[in-house]
PDB file of N, CA and C in Angstrom:
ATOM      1  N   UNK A   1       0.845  -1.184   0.000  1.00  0.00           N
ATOM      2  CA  UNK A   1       0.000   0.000   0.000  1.00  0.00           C
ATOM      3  C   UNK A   1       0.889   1.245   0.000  1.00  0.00           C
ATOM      4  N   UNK A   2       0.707   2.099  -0.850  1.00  0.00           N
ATOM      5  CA  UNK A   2       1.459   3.233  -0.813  1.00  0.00           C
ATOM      6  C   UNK A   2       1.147   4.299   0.302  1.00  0.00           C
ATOM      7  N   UNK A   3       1.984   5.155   0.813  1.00  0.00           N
ATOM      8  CA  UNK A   3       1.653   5.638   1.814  1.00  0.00           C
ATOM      9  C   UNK A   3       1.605   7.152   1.378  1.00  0.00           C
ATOM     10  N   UNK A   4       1.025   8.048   1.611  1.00  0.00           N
ATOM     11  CA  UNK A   4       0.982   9.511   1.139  1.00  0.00           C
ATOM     12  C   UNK A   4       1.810  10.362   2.106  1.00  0.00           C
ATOM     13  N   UNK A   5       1.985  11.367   1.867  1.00  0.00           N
ATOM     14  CA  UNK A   5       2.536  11.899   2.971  1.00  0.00           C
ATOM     15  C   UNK A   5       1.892  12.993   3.629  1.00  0.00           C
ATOM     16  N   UNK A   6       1.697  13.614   4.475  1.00  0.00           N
ATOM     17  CA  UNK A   6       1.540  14.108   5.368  1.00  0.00           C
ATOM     18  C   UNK A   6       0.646  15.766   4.490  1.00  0.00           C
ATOM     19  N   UNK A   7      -0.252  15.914   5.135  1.00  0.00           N
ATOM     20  CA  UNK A   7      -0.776  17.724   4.652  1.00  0.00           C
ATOM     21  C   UNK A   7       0.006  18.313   4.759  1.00  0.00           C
ATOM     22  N   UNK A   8       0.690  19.174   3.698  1.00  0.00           N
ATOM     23  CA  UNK A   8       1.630  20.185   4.349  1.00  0.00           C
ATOM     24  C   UNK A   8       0.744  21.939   4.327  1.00  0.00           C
ATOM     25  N   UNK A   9       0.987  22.502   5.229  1.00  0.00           N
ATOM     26  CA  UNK A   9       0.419  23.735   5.726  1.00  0.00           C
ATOM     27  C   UNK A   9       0.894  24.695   4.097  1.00  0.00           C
ATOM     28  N   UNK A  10       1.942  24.635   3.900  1.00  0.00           N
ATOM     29  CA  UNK A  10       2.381  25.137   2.470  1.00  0.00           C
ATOM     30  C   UNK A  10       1.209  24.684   1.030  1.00  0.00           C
ATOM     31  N   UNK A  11       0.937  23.471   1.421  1.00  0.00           N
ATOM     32  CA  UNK A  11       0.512  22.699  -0.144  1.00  0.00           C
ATOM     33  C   UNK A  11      -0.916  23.401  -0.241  1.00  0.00           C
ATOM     34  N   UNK A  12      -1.606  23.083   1.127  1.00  0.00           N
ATOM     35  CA  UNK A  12      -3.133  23.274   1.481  1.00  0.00           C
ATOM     36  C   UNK A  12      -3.034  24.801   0.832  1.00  0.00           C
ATOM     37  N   UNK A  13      -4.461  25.235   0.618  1.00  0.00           N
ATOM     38  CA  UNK A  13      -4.232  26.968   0.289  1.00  0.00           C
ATOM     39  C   UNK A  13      -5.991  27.064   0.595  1.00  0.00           C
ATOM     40  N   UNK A  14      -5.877  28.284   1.126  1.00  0.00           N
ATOM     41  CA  UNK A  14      -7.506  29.325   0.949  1.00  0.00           C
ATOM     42  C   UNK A  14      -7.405  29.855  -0.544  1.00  0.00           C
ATOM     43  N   UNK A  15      -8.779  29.708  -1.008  1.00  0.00           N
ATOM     44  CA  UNK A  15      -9.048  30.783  -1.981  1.00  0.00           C
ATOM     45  C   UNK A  15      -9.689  31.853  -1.669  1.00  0.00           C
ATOM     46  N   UNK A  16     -10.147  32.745  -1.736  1.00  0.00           N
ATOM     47  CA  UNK A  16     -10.688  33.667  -1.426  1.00  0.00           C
ATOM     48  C   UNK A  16     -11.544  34.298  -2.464  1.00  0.00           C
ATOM     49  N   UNK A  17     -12.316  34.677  -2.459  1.00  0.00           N
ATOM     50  CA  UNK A  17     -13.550  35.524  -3.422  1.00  0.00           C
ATOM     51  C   UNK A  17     -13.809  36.233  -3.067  1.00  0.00           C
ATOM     52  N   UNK A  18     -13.244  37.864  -3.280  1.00  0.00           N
ATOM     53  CA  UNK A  18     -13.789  39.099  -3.205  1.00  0.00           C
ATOM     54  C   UNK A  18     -14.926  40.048  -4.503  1.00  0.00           C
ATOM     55  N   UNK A  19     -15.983  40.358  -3.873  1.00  0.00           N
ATOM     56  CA  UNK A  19     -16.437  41.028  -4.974  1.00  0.00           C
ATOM     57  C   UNK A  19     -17.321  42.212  -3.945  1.00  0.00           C
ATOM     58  N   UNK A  20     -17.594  43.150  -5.562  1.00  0.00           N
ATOM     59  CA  UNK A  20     -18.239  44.058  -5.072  1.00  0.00           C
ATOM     60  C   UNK A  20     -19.574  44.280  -6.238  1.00  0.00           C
ATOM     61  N   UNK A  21     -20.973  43.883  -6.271  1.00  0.00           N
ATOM     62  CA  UNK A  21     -21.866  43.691  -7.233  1.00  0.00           C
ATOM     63  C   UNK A  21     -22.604  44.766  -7.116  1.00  0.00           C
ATOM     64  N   UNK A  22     -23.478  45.165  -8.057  1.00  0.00           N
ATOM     65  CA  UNK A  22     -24.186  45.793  -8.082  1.00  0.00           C
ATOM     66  C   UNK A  22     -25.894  45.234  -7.718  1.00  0.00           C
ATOM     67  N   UNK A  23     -26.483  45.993  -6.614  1.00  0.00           N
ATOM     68  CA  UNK A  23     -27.573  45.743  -5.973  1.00  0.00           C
ATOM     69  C   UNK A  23     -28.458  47.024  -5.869  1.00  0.00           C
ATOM     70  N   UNK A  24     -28.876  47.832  -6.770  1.00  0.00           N
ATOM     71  CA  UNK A  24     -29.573  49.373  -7.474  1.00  0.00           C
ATOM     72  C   UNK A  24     -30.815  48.767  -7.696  1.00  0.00           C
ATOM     73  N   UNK A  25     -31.182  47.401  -8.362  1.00  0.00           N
ATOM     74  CA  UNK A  25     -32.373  47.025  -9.055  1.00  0.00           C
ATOM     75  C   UNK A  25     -32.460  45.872  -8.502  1.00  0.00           C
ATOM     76  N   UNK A  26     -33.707  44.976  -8.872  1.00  0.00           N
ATOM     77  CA  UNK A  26     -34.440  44.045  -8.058  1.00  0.00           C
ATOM     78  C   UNK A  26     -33.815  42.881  -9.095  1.00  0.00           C
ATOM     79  N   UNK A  27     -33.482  43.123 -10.515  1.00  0.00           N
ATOM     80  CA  UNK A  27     -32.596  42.203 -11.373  1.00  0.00           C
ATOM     81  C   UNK A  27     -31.316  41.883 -11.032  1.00  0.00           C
ATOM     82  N   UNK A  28     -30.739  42.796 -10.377  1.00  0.00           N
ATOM     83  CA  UNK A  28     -29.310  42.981  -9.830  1.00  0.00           C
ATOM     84  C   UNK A  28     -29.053  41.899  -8.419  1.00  0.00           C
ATOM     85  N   UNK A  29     -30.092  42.360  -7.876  1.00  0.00           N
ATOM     86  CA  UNK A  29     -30.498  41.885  -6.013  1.00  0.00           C
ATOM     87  C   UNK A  29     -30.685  40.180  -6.021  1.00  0.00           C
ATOM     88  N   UNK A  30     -31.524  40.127  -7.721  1.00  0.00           N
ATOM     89  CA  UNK A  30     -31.249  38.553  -7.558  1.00  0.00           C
ATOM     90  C   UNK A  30     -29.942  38.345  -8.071  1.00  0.00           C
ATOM     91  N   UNK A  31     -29.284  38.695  -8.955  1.00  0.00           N
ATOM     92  CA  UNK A  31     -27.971  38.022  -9.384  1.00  0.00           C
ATOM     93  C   UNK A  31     -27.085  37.861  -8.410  1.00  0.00           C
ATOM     94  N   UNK A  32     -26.838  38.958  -7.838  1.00  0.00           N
ATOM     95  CA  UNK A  32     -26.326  38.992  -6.707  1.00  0.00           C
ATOM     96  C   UNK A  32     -26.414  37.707  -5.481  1.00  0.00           C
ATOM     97  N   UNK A  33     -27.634  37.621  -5.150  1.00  0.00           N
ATOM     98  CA  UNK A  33     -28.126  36.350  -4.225  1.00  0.00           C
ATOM     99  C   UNK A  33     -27.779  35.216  -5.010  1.00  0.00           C
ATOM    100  N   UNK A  34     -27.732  34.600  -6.363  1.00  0.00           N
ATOM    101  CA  UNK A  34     -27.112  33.926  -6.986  1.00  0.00           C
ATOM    102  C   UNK A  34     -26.357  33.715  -6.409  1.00  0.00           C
ATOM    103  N   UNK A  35     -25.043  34.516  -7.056  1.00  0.00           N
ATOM    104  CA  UNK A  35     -23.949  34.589  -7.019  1.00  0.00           C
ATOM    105  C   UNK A  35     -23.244  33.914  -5.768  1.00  0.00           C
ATOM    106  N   UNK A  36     -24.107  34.830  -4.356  1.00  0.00           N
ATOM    107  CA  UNK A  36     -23.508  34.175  -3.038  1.00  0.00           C
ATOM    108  C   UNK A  36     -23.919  32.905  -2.676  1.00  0.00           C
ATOM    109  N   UNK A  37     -24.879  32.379  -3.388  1.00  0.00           N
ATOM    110  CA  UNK A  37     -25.737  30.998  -2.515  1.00  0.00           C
ATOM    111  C   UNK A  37     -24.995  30.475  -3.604  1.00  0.00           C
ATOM    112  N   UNK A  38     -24.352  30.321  -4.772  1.00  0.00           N
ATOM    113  CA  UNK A  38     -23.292  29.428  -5.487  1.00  0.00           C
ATOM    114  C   UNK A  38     -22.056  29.395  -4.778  1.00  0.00           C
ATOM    115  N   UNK A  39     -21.637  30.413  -3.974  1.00  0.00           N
ATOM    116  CA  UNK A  39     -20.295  29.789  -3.371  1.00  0.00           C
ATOM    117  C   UNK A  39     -20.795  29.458  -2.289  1.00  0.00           C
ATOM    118  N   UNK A  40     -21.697  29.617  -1.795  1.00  0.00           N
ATOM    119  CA  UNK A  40     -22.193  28.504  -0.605  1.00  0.00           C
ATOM    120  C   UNK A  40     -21.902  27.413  -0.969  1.00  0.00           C
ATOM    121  N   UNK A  41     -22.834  26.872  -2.314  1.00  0.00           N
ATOM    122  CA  UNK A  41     -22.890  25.691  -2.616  1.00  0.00           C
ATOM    123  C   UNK A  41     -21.359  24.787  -2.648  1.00  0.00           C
ATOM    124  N   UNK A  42     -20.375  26.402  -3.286  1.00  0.00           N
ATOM    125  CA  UNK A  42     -19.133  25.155  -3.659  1.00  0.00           C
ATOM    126  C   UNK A  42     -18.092  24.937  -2.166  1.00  0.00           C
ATOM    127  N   UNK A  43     -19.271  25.436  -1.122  1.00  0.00           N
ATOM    128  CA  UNK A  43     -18.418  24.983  -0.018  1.00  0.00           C
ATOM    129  C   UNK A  43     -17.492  26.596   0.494  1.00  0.00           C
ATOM    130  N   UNK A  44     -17.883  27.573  -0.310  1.00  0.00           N
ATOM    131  CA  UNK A  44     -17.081  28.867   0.817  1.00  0.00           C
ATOM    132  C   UNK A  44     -17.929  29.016   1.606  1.00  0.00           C
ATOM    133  N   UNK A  45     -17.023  29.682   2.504  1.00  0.00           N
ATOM    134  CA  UNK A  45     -17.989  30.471   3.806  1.00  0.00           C
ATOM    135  C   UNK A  45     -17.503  31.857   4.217  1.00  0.00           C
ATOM    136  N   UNK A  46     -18.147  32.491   4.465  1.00  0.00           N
ATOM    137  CA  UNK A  46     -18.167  33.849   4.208  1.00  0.00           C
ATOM    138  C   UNK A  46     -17.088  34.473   5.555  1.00  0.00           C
ATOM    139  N   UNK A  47     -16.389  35.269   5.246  1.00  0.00           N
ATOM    140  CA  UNK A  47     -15.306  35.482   5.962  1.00  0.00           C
ATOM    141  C   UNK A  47     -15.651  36.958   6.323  1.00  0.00           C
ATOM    142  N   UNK A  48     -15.755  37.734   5.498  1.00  0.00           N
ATOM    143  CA  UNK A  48     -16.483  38.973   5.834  1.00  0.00           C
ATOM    144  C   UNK A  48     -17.632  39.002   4.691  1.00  0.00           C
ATOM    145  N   UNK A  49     -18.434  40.787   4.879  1.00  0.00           N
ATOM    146  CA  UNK A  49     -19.356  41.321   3.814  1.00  0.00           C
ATOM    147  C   UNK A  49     -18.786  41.058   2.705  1.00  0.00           C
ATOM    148  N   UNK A  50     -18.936  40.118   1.641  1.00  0.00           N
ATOM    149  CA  UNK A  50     -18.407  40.491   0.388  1.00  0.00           C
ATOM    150  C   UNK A  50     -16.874  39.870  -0.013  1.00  0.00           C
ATOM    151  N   UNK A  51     -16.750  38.788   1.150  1.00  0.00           N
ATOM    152  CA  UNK A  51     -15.339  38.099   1.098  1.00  0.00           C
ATOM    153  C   UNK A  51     -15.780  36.777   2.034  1.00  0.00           C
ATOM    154  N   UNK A  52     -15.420  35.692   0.677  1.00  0.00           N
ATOM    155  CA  UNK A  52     -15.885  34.001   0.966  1.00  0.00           C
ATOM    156  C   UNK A  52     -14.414  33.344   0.406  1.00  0.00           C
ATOM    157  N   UNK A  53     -14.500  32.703   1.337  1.00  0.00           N
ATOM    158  CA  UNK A  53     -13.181  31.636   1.396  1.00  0.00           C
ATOM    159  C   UNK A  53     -13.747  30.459   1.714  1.00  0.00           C
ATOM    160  N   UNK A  54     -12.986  29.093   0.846  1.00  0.00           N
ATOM    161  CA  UNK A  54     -12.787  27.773   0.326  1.00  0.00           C
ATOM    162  C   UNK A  54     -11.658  27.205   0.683  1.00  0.00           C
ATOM    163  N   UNK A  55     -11.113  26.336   1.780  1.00  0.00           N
ATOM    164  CA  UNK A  55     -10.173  25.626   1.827  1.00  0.00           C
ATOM    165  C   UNK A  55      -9.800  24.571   0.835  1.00  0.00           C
ATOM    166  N   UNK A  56      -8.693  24.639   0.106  1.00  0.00           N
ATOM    167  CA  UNK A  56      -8.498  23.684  -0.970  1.00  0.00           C
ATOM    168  C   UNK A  56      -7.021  22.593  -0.315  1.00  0.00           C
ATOM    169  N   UNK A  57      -7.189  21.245  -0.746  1.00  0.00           N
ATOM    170  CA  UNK A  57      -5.934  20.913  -0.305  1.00  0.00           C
ATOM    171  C   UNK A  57      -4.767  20.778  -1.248  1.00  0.00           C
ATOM    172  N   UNK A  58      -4.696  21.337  -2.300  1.00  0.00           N
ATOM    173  CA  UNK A  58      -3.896  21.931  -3.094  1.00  0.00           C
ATOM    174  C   UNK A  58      -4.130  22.847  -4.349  1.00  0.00           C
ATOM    175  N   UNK A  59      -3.350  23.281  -5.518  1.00  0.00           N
ATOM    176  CA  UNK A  59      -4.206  24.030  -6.646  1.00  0.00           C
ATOM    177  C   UNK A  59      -4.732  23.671  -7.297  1.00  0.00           C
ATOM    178  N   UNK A  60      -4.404  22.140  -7.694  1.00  0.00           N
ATOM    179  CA  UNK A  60      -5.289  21.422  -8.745  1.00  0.00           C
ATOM    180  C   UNK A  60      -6.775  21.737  -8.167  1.00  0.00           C
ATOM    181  N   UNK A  61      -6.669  21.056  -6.851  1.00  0.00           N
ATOM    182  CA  UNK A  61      -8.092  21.846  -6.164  1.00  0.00           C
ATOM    183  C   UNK A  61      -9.026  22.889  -6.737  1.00  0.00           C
ATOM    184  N   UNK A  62      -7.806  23.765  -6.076  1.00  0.00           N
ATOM    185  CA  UNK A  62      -8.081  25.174  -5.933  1.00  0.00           C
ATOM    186  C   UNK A  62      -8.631  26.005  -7.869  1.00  0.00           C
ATOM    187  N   UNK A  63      -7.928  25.076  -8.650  1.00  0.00           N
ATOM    188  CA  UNK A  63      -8.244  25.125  -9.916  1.00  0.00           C
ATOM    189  C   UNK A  63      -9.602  25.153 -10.419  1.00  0.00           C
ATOM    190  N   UNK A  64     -10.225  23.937 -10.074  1.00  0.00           N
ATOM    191  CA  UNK A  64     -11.542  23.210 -10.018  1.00  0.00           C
ATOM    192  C   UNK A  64     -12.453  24.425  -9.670  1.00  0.00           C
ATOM    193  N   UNK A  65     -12.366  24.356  -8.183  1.00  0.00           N
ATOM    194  CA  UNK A  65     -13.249  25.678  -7.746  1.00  0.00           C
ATOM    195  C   UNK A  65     -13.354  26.839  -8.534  1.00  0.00           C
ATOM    196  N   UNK A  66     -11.972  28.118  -8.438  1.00  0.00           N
ATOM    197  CA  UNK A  66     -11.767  29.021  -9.582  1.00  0.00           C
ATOM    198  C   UNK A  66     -12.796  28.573 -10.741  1.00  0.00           C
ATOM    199  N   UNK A  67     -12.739  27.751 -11.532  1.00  0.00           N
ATOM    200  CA  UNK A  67     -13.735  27.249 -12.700  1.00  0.00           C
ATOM    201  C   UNK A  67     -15.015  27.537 -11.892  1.00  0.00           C
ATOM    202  N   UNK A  68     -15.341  26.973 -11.331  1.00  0.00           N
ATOM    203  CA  UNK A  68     -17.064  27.251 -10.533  1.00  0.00           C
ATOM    204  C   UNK A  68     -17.414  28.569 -10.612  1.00  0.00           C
ATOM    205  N   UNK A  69     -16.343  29.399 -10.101  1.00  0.00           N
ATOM    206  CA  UNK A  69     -16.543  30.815  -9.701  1.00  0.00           C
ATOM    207  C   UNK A  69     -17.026  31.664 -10.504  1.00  0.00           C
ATOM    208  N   UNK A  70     -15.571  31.234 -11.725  1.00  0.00           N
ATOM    209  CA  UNK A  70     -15.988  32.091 -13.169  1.00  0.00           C
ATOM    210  C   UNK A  70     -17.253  31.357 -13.463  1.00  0.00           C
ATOM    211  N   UNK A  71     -17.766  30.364 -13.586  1.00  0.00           N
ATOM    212  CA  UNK A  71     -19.485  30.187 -14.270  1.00  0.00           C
ATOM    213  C   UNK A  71     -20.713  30.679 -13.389  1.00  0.00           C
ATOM    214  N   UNK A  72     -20.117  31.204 -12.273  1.00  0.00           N
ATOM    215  CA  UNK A  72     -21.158  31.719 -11.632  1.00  0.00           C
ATOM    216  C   UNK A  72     -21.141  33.492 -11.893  1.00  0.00           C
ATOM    217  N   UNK A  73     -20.060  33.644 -12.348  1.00  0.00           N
ATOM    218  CA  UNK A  73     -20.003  35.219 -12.448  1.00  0.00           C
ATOM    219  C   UNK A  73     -20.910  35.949 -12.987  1.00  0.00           C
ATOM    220  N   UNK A  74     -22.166  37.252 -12.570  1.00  0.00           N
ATOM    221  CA  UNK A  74     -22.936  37.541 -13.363  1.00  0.00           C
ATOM    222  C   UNK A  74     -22.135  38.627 -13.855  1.00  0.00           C
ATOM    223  N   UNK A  75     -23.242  39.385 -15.070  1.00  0.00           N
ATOM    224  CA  UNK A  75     -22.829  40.339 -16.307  1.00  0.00           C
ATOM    225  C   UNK A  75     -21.859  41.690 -15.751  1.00  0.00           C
ATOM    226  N   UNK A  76     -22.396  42.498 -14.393  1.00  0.00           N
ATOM    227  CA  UNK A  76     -21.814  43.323 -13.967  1.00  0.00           C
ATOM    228  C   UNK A  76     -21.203  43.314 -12.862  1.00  0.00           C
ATOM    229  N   UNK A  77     -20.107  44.278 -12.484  1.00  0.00           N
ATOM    230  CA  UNK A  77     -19.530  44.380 -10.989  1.00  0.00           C
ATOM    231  C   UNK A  77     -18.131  43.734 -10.944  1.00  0.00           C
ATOM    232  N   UNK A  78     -17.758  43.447  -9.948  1.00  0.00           N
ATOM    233  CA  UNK A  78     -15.849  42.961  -9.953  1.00  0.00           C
ATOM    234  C   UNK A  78     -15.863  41.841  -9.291  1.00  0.00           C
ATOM    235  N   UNK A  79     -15.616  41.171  -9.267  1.00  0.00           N
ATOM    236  CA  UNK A  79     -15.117  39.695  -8.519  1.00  0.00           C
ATOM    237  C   UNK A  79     -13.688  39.407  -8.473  1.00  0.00           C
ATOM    238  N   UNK A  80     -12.969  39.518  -7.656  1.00  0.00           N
ATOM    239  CA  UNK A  80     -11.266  39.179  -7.624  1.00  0.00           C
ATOM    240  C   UNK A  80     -11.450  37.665  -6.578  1.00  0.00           C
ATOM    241  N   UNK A  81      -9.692  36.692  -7.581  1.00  0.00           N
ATOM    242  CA  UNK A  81      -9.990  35.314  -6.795  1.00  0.00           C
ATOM    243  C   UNK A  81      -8.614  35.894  -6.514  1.00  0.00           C
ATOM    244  N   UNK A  82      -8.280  35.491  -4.939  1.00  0.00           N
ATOM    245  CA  UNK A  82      -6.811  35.026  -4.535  1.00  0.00           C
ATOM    246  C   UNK A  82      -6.601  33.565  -3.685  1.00  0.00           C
ATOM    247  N   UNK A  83      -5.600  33.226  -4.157  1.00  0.00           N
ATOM    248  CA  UNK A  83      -5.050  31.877  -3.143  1.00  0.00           C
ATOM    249  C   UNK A  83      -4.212  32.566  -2.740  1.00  0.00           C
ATOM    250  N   UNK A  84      -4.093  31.628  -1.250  1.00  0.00           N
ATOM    251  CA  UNK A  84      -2.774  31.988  -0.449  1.00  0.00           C
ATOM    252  C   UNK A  84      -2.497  30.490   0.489  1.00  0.00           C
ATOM    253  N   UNK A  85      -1.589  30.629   0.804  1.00  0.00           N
ATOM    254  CA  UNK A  85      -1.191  28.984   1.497  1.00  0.00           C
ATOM    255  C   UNK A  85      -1.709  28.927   3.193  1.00  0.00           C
ATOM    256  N   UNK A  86      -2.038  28.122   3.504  1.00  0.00           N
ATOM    257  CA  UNK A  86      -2.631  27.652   5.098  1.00  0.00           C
ATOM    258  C   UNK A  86      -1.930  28.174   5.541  1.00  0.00           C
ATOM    259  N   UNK A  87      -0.396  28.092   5.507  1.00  0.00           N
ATOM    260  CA  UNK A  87      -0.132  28.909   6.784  1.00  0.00           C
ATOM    261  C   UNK A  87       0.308  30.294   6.631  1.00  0.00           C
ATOM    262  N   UNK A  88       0.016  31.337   5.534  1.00  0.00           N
ATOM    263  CA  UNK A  88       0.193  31.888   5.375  1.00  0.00           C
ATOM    264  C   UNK A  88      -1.498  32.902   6.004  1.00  0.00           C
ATOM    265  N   UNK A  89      -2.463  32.044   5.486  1.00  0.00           N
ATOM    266  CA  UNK A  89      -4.111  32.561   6.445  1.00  0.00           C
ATOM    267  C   UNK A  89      -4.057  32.256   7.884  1.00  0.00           C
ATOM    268  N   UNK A  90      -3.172  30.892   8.292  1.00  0.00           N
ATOM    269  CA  UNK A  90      -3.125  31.058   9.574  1.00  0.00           C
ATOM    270  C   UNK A  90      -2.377  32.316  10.143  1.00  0.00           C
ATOM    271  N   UNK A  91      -1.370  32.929   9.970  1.00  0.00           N
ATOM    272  CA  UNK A  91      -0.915  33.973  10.234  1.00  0.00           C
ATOM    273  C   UNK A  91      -1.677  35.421  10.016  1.00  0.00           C
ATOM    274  N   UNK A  92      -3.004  35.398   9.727  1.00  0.00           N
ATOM    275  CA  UNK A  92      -3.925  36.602   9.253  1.00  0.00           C
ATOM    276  C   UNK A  92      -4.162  37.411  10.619  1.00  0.00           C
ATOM    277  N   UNK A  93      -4.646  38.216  11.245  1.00  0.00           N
ATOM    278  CA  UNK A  93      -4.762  38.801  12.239  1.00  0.00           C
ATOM    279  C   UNK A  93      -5.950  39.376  12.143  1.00  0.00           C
ATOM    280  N   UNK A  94      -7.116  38.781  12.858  1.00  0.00           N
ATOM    281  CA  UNK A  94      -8.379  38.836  12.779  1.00  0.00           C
ATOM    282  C   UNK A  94      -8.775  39.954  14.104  1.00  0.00           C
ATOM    283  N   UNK A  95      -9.736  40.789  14.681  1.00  0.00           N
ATOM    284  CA  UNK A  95      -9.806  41.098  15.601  1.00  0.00           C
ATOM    285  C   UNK A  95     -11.030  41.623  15.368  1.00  0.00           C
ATOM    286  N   UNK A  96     -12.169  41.396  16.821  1.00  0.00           N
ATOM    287  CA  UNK A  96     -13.453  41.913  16.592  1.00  0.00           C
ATOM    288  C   UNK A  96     -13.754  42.999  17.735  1.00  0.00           C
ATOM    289  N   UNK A  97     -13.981  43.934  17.140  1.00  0.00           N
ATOM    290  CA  UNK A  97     -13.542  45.365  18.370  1.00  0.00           C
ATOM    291  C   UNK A  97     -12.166  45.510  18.334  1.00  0.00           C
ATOM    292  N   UNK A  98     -11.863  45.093  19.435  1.00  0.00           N
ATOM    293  CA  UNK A  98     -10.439  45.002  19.875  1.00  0.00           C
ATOM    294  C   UNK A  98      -9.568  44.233  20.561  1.00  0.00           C
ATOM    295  N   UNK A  99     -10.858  42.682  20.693  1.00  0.00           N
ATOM    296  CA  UNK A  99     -10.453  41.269  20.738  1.00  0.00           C
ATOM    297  C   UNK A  99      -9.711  40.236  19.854  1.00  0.00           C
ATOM    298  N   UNK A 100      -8.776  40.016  20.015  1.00  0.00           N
ATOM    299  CA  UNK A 100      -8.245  39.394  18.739  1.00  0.00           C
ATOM    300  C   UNK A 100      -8.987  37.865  18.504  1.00  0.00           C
ATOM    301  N   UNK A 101      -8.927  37.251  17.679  1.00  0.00           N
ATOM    302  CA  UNK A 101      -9.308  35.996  17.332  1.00  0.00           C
ATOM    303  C   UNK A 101      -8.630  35.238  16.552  1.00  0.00           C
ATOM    304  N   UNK A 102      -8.645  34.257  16.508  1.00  0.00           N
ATOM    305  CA  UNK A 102      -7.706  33.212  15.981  1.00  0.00           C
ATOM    306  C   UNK A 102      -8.774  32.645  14.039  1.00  0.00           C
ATOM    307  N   UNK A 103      -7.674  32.573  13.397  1.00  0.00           N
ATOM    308  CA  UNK A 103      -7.971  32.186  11.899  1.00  0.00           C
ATOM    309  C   UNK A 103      -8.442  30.824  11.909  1.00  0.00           C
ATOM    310  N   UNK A 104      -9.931  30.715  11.110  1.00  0.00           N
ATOM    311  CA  UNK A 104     -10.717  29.460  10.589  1.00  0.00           C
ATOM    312  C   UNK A 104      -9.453  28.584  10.409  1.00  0.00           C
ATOM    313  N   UNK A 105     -10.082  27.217  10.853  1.00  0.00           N
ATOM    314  CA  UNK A 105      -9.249  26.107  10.417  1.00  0.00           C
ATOM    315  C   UNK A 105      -9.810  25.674   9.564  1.00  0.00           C
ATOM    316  N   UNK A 106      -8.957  24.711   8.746  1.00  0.00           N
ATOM    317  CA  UNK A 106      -8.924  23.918   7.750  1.00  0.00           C
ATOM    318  C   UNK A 106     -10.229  22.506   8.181  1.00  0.00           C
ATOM    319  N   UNK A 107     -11.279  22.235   7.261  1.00  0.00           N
ATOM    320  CA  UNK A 107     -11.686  21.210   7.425  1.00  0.00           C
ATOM    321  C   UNK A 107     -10.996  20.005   8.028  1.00  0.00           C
ATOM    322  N   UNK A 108     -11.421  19.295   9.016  1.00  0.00           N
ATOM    323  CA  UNK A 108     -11.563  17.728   9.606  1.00  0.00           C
ATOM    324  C   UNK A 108     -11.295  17.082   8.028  1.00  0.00           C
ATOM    325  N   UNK A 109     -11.972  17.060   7.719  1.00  0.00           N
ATOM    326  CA  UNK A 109     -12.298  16.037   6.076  1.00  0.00           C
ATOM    327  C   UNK A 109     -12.325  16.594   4.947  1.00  0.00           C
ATOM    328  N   UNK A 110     -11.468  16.038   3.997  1.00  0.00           N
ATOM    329  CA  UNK A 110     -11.153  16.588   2.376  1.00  0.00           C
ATOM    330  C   UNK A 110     -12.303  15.733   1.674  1.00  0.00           C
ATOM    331  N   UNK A 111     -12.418  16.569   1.197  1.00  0.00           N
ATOM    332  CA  UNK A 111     -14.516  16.042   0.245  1.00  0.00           C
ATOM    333  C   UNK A 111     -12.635  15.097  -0.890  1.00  0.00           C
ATOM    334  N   UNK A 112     -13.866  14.069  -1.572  1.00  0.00           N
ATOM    335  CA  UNK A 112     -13.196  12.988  -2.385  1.00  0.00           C
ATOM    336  C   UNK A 112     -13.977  12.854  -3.201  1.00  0.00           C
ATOM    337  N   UNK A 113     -13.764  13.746  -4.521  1.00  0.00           N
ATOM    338  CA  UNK A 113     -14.680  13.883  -5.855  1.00  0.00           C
ATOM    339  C   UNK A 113     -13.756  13.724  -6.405  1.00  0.00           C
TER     340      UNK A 113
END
């Protein structure tokens, strides 16, 4: 049996999905709601207003997703994707008020599609 090796904090990466849509019209308001209940679906979770992150356990991953993103993209507004490596989000510096808090972990379990 071959043995794999170990998660490395380097390999793993967040993606991140920033956007800023337009919500003026009731056509807009749904695309928009689209838009966010599709990265629900592909498994982000919302990190702030307008910023959803996806733990991937590498880019091929992280590839896959990106593809999702762009087919969910509607006609207007900006959407920016970034990856960055686990331990590079573990090192993020979160704070609510003026409590600091510690960075989302990485899923228990890697989905196997």
């Amino acid at each position: 049996m071959e043995r794999r090796p170990p998660l490395s904090a380097y390999r793993g990466m967040w993606l991140l999905a920033m956007f800023d849509l337009p919500v003026d019209t009731a056509a807009a308001r749904r695309r928009y709601t689209r838009f966010r209940k599709g990265l629900l679906r592909d498994g982000f979770t919302m990190l702030q207003f307008s910023v959803y992150g996806r733990y991937c356990a590498n880019e091929e991953a992280s590839l896959v997703h990106r593809r999702r993103v762009r087919e969910l993209l509607p006609p207007q507004g900006e959407v920016r994707l970034v990856s960055i490596t686990d331990k590079q989000f573990g090192k993020m510096e979160i704070y609510r008020g003026k409590k600091r808090e510690k960075a989302e972990r990485p899923p228990l379990q890697l989905e196997l599609f």
